[in-house]
C-alpha atoms as a PDB file:
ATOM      1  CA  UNK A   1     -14.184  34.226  82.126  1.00  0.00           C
ATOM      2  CA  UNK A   2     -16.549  33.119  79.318  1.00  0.00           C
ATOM      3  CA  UNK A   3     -19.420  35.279  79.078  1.00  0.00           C
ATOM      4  CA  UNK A   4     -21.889  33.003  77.551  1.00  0.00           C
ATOM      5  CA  UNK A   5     -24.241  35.901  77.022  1.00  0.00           C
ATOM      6  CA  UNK A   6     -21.558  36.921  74.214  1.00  0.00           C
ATOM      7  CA  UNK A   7     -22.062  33.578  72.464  1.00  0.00           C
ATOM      8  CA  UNK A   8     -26.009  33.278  72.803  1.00  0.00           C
ATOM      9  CA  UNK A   9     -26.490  36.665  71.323  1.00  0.00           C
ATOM     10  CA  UNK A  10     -23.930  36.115  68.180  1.00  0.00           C
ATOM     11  CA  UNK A  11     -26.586  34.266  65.926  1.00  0.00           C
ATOM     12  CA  UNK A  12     -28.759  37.002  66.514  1.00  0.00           C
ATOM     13  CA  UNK A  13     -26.014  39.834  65.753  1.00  0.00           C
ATOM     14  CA  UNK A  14     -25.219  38.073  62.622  1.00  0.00           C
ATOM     15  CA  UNK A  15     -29.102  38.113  61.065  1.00  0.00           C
ATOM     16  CA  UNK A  16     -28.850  41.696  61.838  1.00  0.00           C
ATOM     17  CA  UNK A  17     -25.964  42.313  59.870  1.00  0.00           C
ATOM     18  CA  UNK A  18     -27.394  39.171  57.237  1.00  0.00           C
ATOM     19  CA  UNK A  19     -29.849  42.414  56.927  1.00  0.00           C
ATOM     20  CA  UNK A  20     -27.894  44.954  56.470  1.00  0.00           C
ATOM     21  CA  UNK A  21     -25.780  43.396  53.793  1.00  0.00           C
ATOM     22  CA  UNK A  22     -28.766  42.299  51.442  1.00  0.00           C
ATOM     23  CA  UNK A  23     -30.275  45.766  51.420  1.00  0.00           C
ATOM     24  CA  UNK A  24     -26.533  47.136  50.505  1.00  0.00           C
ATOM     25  CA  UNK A  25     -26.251  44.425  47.930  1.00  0.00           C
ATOM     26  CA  UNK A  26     -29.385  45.536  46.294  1.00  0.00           C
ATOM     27  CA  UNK A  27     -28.504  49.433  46.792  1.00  0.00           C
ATOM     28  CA  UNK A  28     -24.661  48.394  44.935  1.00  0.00           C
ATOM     29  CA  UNK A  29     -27.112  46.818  42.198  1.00  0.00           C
ATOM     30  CA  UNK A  30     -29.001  50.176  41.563  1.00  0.00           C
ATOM     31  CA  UNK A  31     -25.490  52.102  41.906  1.00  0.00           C
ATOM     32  CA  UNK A  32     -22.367  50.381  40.436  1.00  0.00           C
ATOM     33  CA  UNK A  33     -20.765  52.988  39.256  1.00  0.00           C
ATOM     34  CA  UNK A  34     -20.654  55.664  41.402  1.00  0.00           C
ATOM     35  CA  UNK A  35     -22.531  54.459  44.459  1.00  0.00           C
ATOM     36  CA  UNK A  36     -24.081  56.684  46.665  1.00  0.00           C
ATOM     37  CA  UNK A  37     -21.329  59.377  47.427  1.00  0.00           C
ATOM     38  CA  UNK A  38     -19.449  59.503  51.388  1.00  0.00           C
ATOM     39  CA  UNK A  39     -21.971  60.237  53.788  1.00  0.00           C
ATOM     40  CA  UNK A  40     -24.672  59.308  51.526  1.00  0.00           C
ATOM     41  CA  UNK A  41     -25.302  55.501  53.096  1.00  0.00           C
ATOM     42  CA  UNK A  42     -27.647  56.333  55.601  1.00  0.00           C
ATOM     43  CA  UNK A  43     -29.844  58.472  53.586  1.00  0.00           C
ATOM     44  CA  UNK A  44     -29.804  56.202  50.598  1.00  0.00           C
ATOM     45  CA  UNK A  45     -30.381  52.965  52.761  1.00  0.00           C
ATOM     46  CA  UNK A  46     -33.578  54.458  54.129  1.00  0.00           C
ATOM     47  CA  UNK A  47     -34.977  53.309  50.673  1.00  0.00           C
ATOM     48  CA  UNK A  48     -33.708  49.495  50.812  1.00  0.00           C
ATOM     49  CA  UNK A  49     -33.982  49.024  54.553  1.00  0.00           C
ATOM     50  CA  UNK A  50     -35.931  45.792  54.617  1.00  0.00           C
ATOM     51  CA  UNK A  51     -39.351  45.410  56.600  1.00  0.00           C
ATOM     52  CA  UNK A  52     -38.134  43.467  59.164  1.00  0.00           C
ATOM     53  CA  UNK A  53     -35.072  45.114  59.767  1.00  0.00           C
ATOM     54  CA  UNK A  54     -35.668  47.344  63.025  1.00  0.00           C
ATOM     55  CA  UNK A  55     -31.920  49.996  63.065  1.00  0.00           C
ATOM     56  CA  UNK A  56     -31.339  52.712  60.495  1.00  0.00           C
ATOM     57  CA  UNK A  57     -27.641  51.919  60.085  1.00  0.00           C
ATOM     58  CA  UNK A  58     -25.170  54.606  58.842  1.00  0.00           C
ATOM     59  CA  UNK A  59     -23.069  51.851  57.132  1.00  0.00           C
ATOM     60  CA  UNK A  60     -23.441  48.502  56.250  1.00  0.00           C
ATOM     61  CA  UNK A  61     -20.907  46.451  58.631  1.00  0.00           C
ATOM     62  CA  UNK A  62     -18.799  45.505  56.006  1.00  0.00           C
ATOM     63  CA  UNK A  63     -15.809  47.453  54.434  1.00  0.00           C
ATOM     64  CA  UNK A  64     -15.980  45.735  50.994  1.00  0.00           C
ATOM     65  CA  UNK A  65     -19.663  46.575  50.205  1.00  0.00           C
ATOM     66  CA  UNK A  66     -19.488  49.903  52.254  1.00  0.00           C
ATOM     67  CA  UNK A  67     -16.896  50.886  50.240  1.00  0.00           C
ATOM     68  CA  UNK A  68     -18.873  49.570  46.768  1.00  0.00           C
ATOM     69  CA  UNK A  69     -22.081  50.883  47.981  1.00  0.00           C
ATOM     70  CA  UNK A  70     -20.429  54.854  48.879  1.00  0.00           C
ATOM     71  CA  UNK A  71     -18.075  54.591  46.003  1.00  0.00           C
ATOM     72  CA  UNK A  72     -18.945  52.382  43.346  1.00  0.00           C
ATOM     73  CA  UNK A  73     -17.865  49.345  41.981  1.00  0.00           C
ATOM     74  CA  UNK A  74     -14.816  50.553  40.425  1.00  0.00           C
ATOM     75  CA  UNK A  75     -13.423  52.401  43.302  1.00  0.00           C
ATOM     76  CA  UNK A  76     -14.079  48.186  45.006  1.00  0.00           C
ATOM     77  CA  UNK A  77     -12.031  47.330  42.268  1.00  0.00           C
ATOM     78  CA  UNK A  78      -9.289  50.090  42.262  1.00  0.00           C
ATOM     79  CA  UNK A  79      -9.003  49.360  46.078  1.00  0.00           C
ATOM     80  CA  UNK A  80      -8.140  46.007  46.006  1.00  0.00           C
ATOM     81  CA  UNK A  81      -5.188  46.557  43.349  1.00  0.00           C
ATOM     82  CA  UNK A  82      -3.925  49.131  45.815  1.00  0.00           C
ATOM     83  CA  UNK A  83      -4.015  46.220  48.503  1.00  0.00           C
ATOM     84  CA  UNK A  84      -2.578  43.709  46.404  1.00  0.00           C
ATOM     85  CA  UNK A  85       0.360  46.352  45.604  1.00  0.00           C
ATOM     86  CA  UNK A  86       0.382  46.936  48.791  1.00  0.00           C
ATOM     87  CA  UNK A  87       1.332  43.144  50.141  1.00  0.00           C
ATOM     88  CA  UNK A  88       3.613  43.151  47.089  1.00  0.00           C
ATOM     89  CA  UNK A  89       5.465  45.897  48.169  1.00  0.00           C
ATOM     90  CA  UNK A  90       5.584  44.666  51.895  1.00  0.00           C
ATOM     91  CA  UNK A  91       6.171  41.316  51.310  1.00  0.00           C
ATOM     92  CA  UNK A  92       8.793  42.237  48.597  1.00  0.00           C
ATOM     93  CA  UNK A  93      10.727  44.416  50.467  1.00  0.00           C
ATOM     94  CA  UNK A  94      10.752  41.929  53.662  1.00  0.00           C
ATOM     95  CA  UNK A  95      12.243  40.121  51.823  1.00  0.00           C
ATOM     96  CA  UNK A  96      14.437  42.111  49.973  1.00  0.00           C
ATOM     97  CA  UNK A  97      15.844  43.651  53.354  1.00  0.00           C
ATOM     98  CA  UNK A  98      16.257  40.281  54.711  1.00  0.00           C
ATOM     99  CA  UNK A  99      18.476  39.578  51.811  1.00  0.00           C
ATOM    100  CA  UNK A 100      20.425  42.422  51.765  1.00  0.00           C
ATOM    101  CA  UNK A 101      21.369  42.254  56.107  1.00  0.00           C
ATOM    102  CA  UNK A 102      22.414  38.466  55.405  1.00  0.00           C
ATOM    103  CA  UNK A 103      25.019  39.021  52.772  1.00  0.00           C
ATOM    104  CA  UNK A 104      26.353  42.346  54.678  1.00  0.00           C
ATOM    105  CA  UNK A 105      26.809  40.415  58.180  1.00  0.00           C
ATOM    106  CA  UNK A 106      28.591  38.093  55.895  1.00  0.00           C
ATOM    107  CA  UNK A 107      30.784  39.778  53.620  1.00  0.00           C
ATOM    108  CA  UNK A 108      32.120  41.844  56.514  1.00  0.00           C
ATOM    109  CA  UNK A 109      32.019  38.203  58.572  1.00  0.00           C
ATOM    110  CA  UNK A 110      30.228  39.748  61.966  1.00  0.00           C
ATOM    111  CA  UNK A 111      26.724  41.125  62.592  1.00  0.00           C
ATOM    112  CA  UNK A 112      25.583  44.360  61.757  1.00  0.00           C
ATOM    113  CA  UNK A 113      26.571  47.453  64.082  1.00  0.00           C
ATOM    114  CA  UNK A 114      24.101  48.312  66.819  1.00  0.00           C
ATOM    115  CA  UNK A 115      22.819  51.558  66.461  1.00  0.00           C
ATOM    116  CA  UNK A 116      20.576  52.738  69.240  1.00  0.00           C
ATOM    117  CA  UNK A 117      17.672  54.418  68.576  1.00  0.00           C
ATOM    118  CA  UNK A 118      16.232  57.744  70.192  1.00  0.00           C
ATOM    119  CA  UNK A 119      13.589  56.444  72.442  1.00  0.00           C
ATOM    120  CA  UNK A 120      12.465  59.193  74.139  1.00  0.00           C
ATOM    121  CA  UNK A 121       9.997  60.505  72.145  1.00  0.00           C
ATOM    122  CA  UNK A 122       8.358  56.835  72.358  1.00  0.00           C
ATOM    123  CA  UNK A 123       8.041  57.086  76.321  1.00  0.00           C
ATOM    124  CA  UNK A 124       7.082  60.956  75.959  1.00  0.00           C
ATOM    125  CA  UNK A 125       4.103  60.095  73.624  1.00  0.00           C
ATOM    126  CA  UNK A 126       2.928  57.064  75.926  1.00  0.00           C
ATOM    127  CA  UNK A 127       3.265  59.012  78.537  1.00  0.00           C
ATOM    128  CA  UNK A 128       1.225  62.451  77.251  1.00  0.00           C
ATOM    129  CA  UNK A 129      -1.191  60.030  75.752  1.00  0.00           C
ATOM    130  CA  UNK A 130      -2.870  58.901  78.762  1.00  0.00           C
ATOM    131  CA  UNK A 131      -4.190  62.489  79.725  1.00  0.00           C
ATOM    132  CA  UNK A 132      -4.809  63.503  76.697  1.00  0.00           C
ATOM    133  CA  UNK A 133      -6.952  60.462  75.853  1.00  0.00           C
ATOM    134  CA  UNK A 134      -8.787  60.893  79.360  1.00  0.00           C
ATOM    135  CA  UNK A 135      -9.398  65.027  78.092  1.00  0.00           C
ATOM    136  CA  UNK A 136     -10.581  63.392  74.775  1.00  0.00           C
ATOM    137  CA  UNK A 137     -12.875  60.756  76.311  1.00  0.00           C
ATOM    138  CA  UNK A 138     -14.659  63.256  78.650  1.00  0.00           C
ATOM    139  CA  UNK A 139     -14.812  66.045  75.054  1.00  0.00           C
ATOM    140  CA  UNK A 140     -16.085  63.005  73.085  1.00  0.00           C
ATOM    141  CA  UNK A 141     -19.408  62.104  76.311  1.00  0.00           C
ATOM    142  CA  UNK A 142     -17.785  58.897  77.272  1.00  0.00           C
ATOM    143  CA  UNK A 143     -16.495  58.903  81.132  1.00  0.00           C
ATOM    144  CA  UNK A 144     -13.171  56.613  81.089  1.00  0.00           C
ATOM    145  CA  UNK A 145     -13.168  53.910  84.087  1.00  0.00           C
ATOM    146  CA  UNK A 146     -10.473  54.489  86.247  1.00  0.00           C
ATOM    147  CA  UNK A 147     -10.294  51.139  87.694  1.00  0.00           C
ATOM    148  CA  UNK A 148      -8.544  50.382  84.099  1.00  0.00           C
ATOM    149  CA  UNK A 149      -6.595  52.831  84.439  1.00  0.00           C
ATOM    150  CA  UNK A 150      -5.573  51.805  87.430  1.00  0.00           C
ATOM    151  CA  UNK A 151      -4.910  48.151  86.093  1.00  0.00           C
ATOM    152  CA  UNK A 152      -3.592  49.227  82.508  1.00  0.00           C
ATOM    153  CA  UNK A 153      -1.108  51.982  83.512  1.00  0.00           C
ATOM    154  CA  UNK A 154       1.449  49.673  85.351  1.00  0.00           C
ATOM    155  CA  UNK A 155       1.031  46.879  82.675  1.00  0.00           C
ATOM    156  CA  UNK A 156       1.919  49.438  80.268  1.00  0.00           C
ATOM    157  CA  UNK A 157       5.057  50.370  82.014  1.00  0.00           C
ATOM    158  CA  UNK A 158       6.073  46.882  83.102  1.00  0.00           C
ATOM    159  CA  UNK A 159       5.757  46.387  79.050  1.00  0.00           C
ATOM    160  CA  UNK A 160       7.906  49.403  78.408  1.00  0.00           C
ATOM    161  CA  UNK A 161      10.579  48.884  80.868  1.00  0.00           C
ATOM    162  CA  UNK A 162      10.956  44.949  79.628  1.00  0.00           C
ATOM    163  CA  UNK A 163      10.601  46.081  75.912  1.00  0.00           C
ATOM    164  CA  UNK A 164      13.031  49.063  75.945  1.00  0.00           C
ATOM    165  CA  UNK A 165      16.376  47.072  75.131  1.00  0.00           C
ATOM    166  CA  UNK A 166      14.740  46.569  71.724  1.00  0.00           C
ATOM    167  CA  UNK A 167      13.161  49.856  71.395  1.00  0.00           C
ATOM    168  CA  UNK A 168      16.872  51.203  71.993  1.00  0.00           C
ATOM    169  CA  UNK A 169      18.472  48.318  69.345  1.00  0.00           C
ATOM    170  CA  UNK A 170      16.119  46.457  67.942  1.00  0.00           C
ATOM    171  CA  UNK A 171      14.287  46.241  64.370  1.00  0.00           C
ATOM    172  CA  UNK A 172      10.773  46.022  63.494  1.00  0.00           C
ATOM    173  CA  UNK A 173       9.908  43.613  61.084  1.00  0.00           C
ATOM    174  CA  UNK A 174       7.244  45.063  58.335  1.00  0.00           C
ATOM    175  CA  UNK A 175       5.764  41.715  59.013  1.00  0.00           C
ATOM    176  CA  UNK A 176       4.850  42.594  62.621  1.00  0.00           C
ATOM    177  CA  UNK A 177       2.379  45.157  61.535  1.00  0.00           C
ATOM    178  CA  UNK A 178       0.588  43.386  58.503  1.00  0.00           C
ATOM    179  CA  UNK A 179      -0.616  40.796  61.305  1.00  0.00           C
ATOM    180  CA  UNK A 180      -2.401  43.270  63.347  1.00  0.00           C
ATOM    181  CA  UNK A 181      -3.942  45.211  59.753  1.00  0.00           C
ATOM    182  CA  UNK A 182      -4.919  41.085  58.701  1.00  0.00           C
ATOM    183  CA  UNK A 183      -7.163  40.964  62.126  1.00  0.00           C
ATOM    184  CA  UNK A 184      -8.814  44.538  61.860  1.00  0.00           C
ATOM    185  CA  UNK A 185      -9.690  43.466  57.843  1.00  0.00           C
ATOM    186  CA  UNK A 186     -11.786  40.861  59.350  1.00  0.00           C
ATOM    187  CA  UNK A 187     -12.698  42.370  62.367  1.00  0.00           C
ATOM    188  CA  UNK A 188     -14.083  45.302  59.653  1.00  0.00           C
ATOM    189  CA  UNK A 189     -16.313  42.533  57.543  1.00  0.00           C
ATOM    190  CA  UNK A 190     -18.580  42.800  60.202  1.00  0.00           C
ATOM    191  CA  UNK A 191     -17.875  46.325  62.169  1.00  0.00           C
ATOM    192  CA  UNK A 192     -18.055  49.382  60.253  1.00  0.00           C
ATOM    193  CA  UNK A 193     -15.203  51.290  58.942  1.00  0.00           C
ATOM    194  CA  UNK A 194     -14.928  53.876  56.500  1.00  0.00           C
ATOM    195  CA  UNK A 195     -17.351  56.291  58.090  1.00  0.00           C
ATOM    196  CA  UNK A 196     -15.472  56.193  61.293  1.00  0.00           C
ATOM    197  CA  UNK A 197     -12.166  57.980  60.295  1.00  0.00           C
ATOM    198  CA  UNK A 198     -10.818  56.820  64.365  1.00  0.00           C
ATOM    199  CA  UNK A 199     -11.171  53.582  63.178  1.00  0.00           C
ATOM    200  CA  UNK A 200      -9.907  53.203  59.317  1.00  0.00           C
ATOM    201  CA  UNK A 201      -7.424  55.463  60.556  1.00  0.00           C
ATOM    202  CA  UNK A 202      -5.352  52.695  62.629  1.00  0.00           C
ATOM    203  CA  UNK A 203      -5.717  50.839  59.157  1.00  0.00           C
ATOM    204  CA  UNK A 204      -3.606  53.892  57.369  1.00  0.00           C
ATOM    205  CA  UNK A 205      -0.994  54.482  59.503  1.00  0.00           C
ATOM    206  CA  UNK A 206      -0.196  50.792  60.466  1.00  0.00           C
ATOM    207  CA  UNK A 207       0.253  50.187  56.485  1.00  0.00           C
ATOM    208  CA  UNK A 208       2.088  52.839  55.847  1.00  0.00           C
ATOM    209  CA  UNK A 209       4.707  52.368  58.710  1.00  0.00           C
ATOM    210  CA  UNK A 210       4.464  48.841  57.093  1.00  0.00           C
ATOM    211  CA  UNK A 211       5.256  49.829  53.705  1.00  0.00           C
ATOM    212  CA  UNK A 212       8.264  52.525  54.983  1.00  0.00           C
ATOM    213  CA  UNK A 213       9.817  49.363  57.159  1.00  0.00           C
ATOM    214  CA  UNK A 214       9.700  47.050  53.850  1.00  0.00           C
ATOM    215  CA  UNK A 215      11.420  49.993  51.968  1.00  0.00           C
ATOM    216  CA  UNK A 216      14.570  49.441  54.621  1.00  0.00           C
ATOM    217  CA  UNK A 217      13.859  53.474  55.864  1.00  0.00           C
ATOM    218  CA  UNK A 218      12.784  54.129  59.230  1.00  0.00           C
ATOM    219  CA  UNK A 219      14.051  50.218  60.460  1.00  0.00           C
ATOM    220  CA  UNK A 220      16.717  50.252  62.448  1.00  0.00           C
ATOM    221  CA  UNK A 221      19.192  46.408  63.065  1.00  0.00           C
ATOM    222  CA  UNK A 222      20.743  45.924  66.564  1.00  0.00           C
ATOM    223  CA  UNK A 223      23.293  43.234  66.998  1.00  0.00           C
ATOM    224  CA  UNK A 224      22.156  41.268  70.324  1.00  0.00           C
ATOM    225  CA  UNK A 225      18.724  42.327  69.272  1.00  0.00           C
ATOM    226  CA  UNK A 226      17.694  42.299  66.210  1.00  0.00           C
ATOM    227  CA  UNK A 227      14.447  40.005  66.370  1.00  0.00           C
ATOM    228  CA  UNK A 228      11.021  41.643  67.854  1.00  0.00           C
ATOM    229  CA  UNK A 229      10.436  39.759  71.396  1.00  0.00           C
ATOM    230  CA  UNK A 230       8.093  37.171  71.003  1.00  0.00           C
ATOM    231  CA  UNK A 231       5.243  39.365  73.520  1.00  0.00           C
ATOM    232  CA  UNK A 232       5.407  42.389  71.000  1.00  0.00           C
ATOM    233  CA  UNK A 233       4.216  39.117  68.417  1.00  0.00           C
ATOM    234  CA  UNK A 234       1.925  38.497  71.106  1.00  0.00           C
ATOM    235  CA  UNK A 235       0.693  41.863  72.211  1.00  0.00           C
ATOM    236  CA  UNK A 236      -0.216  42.583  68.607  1.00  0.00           C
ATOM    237  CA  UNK A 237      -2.026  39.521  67.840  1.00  0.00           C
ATOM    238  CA  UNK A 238      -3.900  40.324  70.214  1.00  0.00           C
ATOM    239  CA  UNK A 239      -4.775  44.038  69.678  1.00  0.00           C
ATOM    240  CA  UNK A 240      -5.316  42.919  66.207  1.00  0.00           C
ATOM    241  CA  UNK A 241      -7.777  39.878  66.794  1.00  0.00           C
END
């Protein structure tokens, strides 16, 4: 169901952040080099905070100028190098790997070997996560709803029981994790980020399980199953976006 509330109120979200990011523009301009130090934003921004902006934010919305603002301008710089050798590396060794599983299944004229894969430690983390994260929620102030637990449990086994001939033989394209890390880099131009280490975190260990895919360690081929099911595409788009 459309909530039309959600679409009403996004001009008005987007003048807020319109505010935050010209007071962190003009904070980068007094700081290029070295910024403001981690933790520093809020304290700092007191000082730009414009007159008609009413929140005290403790970052600016924005991963690029948070991390310009905290860091400085060169650490901006440095960072998107490491990205760019980052999607070179990926996007390399995708390819690379791709390469390589072609001309084996062909010199040896059938598909590669199955191997399957220990699984159980997959379905022994799902399943200790869910009352861990309800121990963490009520730790953390925040009382979980049980009606979606109710709801998300059995999807998530349904999910498991119709995904686990691939979890068993299957192999995870590096591919299928740079499209969820694409929609949390936008999602972060306008959420914050760096300050919230449960959230940049995601960011970290989806790239590097990227990266250590591309690198042909840790992915494992299946010969009836060697393509990710088109819902783990879907699932992930969707976490992503």
């Amino acid at each position: 169901m459309l909530d039309i509330q959600v679409l009403s109120e996004a001009k008005k979200s987007l003048g807020y952040r319109w505010e935050y990011w010209t007071a962190t523009v003009a904070m980068i301009r007094d700081n290029p080099l070295w910024g403001c130090g981690p933790g520093g934003f809020q304290d700092r921004y007191a000082a730009y905070k414009l007159p008609q902006a009413s929140e005290m934010v403790a970052d600016p919305h924005n991963f690029i100028l948070e991390l310009a603002a905290t860091a400085g301008c060169p650490a901006l710089l440095l960072g998107g190098l490491a990205i760019v050798e980052w999607l070179r590396r990926v996007l390399g060794g995708t390819k690379a790997s791709a390469a390589a599983t072609d001309s084996t299944a062909a010199s040896s004229g059938h598909s590669t070997d199955a191997t399957t894969t220990v699984v159980w430690p997959v379905y022994q983390g799902a399943i200790a996560g869910v009352p861990l994260g309800f121990v963490a929620s009520f730790v953390a102030g925040y009382v979980p709803d049980l009606a979606l637990l109710f709801a998300a449990v059995p999807a998530a086994i349904l999910v498991l029981v119709l995904l686990d001939p691939w979890f068993r033989a299957g192999r995870c394209p590096a591919l299928l994790l740079v499209l969820p890390l694409m929609g949390l880099a936008v999602n972060l131009l306008a959420a914050g980020s760096l300050s919230f280490p449960g959230v940049i975190q995601t960011w970290w260990i989806l790239g590097a399980c990227a990266l250590n895919l591309a690198a042909g360690s840790g992915s494992v081929t299946g010969a009836s199953n060697t393509k990710a099911p088109r819902v783990v595409w879907a699932a992930l788009a969707a976490s992503g976006l």
